[in-house]
Protein backbone atom coordinates (compact mmCIF):
# COMPACT_ATOMS: atom_id res chain seq x y z
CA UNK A 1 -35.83 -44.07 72.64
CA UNK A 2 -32.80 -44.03 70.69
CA UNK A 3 -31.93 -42.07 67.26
CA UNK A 4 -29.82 -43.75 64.75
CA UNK A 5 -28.41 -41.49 61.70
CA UNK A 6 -28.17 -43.89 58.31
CA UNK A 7 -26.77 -42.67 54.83
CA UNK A 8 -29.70 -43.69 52.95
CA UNK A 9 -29.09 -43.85 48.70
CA UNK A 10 -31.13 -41.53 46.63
CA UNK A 11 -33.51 -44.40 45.37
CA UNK A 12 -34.22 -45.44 49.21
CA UNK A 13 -35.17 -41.97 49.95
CA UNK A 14 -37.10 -41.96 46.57
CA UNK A 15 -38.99 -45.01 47.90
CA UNK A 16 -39.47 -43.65 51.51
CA UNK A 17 -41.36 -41.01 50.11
CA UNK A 18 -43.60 -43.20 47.62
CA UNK A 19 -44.56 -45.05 50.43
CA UNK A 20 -45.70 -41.59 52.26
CA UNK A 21 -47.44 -40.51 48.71
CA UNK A 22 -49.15 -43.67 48.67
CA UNK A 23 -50.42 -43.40 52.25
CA UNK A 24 -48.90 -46.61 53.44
CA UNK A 25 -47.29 -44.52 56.59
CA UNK A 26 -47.51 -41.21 57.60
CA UNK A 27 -43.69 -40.27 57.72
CA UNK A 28 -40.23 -41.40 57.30
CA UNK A 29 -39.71 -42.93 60.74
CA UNK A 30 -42.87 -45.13 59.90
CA UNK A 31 -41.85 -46.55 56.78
CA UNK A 32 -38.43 -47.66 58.63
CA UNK A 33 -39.90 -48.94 61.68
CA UNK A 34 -42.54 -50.96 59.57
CA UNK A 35 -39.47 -51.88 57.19
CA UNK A 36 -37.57 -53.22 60.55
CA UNK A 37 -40.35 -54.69 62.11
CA UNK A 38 -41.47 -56.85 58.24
CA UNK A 39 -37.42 -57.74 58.33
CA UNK A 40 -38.19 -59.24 61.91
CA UNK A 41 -40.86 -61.24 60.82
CA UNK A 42 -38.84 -62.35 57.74
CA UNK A 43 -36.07 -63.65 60.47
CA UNK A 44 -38.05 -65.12 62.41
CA UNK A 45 -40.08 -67.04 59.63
CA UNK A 46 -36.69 -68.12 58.05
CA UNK A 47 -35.55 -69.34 61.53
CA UNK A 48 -38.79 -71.87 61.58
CA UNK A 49 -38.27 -73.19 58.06
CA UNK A 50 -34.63 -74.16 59.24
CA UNK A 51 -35.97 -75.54 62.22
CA UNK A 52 -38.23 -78.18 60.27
CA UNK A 53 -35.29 -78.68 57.75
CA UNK A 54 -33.44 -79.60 60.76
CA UNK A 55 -36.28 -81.40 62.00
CA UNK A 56 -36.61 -83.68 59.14
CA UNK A 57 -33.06 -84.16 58.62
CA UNK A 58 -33.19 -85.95 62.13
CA UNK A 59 -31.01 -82.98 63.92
CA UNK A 60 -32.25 -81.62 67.48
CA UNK A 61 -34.19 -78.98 67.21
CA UNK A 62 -33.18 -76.24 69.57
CA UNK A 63 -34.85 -73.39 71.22
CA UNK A 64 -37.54 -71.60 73.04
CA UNK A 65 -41.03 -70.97 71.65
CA UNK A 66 -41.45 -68.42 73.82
CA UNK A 67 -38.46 -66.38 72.56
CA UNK A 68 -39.11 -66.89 69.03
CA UNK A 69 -43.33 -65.74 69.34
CA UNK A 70 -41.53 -62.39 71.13
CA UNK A 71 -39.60 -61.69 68.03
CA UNK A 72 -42.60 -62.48 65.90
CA UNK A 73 -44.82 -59.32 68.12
């Protein structure tokens, strides 16, 4: 596994620890890697809607189910 060192402002440490005070993870690394992992969702939601724009608006729609359902895990 891999560390990565981020400057983090004072109100995203401020909300790190809210997060811990309000039991919602148990430390630091788990409010990032749940922050990461809702951002991956968010991606790979975003890519869908695009795909049905581009759907409707009679473009090809391009791509592999099976990649996009791996981001979504």
């Amino acid at each position: 596994m891999t560390t990565i060192s981020v400057p983090l402002s004072p109100s995203m440490i401020e909300f790190i620890e809210e997060q811990i005070k309000l039991g919602n993870d148990e430390n630091k690394v788990g409010v990032i890697r749940r922050a990461l992992k809702l951002l991956a969702e968010e991606k790979a939601v975003q890519d869908i809607l695009k795909s049905e724009r581009e759907l409707k608006e009679g473009k090809i729609l391009r791509g592999d189910l099976r990649e996009l359902m791996k981001k979504i895990k």
